[in-house]
Protein backbone atom coordinates (compact mmCIF):
# COMPACT_ATOMS: atom_id res chain seq x y z
CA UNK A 1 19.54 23.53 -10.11
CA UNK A 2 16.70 23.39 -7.54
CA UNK A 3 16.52 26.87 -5.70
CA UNK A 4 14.91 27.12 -2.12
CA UNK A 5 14.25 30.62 -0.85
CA UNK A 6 15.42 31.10 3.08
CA UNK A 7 14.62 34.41 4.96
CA UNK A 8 12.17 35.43 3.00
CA UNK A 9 8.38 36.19 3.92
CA UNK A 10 7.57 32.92 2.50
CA UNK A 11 9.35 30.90 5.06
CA UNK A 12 9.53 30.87 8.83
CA UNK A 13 12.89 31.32 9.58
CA UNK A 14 13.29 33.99 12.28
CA UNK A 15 15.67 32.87 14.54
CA UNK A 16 19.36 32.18 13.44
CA UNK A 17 21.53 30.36 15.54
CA UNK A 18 25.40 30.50 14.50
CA UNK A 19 28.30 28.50 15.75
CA UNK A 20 32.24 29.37 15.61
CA UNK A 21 34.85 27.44 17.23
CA UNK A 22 37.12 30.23 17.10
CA UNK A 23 36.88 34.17 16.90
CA UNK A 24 36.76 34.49 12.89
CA UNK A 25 35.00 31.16 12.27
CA UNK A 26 31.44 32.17 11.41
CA UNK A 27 32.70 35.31 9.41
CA UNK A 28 34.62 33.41 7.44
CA UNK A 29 32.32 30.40 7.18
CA UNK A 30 28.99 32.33 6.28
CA UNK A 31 29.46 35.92 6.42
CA UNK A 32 28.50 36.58 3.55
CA UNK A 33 25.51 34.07 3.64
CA UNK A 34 24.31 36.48 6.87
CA UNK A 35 24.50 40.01 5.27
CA UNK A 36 22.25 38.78 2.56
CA UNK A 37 19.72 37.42 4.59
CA UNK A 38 19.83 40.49 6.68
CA UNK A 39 19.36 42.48 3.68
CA UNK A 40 16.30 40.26 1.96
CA UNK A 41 14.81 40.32 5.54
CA UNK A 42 15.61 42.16 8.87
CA UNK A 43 12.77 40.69 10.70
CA UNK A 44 15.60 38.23 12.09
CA UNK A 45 16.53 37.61 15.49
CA UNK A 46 20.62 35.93 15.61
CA UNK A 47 22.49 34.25 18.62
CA UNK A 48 25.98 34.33 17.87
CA UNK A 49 28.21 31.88 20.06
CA UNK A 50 32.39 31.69 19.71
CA UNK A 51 33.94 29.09 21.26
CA UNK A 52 37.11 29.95 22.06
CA UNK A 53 38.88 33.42 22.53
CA UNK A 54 41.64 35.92 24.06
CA UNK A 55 41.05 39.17 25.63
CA UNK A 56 42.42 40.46 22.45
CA UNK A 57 40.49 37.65 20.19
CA UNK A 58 37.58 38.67 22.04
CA UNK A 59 37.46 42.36 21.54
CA UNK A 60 37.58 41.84 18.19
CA UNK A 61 35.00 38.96 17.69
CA UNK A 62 32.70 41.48 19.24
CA UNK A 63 33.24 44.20 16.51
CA UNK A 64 33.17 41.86 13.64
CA UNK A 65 29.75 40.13 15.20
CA UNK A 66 28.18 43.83 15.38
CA UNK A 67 29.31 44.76 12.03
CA UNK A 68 28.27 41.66 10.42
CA UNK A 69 24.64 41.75 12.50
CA UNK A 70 24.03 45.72 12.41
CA UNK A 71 20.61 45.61 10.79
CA UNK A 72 19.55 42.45 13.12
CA UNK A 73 16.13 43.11 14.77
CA UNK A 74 17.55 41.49 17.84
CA UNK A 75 21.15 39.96 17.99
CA UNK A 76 22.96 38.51 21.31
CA UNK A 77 26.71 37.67 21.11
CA UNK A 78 28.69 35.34 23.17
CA UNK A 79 32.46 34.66 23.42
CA UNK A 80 33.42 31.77 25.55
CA UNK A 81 36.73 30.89 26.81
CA UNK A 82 37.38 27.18 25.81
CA UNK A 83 41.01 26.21 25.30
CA UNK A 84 41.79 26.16 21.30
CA UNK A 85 43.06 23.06 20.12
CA UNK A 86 42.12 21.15 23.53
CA UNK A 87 38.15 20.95 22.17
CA UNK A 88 38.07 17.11 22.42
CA UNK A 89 39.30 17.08 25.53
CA UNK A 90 36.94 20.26 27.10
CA UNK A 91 34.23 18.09 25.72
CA UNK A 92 32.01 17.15 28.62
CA UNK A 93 31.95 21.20 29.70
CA UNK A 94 30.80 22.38 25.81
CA UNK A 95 28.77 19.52 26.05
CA UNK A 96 27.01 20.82 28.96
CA UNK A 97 26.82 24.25 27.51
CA UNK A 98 25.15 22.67 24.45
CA UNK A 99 22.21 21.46 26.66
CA UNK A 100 21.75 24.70 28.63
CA UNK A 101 21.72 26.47 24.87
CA UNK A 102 19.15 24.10 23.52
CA UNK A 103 16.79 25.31 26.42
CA UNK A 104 17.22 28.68 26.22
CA UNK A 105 17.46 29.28 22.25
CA UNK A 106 14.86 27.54 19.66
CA UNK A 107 16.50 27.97 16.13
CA UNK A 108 14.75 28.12 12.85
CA UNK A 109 18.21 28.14 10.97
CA UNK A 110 21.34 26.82 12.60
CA UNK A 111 25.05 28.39 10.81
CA UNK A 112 27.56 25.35 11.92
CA UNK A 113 31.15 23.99 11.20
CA UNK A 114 31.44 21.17 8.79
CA UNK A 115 31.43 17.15 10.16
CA UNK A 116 34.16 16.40 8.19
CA UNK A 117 36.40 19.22 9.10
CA UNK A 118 40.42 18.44 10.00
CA UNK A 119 40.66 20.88 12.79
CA UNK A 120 39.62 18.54 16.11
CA UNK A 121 37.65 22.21 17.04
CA UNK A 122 35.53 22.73 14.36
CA UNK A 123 34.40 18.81 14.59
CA UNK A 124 33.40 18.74 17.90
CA UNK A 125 31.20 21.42 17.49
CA UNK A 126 29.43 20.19 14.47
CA UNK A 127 29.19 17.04 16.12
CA UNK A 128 27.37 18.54 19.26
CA UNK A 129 25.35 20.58 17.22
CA UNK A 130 23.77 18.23 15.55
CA UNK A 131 23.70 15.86 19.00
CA UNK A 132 21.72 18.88 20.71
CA UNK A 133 19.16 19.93 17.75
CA UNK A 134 18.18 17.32 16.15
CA UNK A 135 14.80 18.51 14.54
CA UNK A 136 16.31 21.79 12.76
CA UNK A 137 17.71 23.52 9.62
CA UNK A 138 21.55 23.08 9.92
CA UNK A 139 23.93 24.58 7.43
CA UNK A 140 27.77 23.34 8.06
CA UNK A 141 29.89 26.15 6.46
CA UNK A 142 33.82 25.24 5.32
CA UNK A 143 36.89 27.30 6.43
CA UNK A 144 40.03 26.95 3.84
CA UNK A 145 42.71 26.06 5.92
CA UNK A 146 46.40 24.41 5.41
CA UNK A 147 45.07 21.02 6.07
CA UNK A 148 43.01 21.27 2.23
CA UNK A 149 39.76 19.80 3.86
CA UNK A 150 37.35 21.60 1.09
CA UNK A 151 34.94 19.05 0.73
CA UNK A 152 31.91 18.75 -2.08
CA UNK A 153 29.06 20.79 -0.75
CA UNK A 154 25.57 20.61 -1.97
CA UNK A 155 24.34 23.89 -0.43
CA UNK A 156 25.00 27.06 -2.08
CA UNK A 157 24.10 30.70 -1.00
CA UNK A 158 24.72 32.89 -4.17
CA UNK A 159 26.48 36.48 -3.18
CA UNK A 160 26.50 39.50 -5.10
CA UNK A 161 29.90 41.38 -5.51
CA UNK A 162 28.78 44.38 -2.95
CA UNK A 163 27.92 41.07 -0.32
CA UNK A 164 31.62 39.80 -1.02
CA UNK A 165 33.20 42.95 -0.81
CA UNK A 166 31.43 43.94 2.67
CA UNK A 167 32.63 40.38 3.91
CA UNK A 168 35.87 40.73 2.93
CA UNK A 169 36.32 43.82 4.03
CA UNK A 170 34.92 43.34 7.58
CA UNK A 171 36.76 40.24 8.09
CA UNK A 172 40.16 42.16 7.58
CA UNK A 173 39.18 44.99 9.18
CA UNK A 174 38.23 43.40 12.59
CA UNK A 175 40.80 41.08 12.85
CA UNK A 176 44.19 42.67 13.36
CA UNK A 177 45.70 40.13 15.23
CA UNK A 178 45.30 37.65 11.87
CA UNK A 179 46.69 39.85 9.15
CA UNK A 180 50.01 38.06 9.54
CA UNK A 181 49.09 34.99 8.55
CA UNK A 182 50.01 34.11 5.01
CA UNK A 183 46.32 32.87 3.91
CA UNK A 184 44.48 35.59 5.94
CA UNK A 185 44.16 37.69 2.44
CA UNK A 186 41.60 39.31 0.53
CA UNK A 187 42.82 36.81 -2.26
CA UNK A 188 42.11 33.62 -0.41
CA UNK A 189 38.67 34.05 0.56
CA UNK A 190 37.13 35.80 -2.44
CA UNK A 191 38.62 33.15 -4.51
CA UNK A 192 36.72 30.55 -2.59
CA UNK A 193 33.64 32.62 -2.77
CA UNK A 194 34.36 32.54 -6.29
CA UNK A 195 34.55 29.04 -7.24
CA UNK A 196 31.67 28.30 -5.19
CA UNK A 197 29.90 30.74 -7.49
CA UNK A 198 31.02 28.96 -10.31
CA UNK A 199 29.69 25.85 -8.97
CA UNK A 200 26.39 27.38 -7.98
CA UNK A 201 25.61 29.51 -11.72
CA UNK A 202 25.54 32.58 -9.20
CA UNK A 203 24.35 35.22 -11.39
CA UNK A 204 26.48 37.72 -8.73
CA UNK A 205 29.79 35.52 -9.21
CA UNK A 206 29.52 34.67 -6.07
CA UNK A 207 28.63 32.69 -3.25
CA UNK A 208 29.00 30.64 0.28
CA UNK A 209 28.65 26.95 -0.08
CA UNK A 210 27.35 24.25 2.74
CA UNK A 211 27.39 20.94 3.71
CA UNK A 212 23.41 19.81 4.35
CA UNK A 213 22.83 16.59 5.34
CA UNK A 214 19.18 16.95 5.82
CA UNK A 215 16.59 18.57 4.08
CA UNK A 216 13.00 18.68 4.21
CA UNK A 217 10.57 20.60 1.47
């Protein structure tokens, strides 16, 4: 398996850009992808922008962001208040906010949902992601959902068990307002990191897996 080092002091990533429809999105997504660059190399500057939110969605987006980004050199988060579910149909306003972003924030590495995701959310902001930056290092991370849109990745981030564990346990932790949900269980998500380390040989068990549709070495 062909293994490319990101975040380390033999690449130029710096500047990590990541995108969540909703308040949980990127934890879920690539949580665990983001404490281990954090740990390999703190040097890293993060813009983290949620879509959609609540007051209550909001409060806690904000913890999970600054538990998740703690030993960031320099970290900015942003909660927007676009209508869930009505993403499509908000588009010409995200779209806007897309240009302002690209003018304001140059990326090395940009965290983003996958093209092919069910939830009409999640596509429109992979789609304007990759409208807006067209010359950069996207990632598209998957979300397990009811609609069983786990696709084949080709991307894999291999976690150790101490990176799955601090995922996991932030993710529950921060969001109260989830824990009812039937699939929003410790269970569920490390068995998805979990067969993605399978998939990946991950020597920690582990890992986050990605959707990259261009690479360039």
């Amino acid at each position: 398996m062909l293994k490319v080092t990101v975040g380390t002091k033999h690449t130029n990533v710096r500047r990590v850009l990541c995108l969540g429809a909703h308040c949980d999105d990127i934890e879920i997504g690539c949580g665990g992808t983001i404490l281990r660059l954090l740990e390999e190399h703190q040097q890293l500057e993060f813009l983290w922008i949620v879509f959609s939110s609540t007051p209550q969605r909001r409060q806690e987006a904000k913890r999970a962001a600054r538990m998740f980004l703690k030993s960031a050199q320099k970290s900015q988060i942003v909660i927007k208040d676009f209508r869930d579910g009505f993403f499509p149909y908000q588009g010409e306003n995200i779209k806007k906010f897309f240009e302002a972003l690209k003018k304001s924030f140059l990326p090395d590495l940009i965290l983003t949902h996958y093209r092919d995701d069910l939830h009409q959310d999640h596509r429109l902001i992979s789609d304007l992601t990759w409208n807006t930056f067209r010359d950069h290092l996207i990632l598209e991370y998957e979300i397990p959902k009811y609609d069983g849109d786990l696709g084949t990745p080709s991307f894999f981030i291999q976690l150790s068990e101490s990176h799955c564990c601090e995922k996991i346990r932030h993710v529950l932790e921060a969001f109260a307002s989830q824990r009812s949900k039937p699939w929003f269980t410790e269970d569920t998500f490390r068995a998805l990191l979990r067969i993605r380390g399978i998939e990946s040989n991950s020597p920690g068990k582990y890992a986050e897996a990605f959707h990259c549709r261009k690479l360039v070495l």
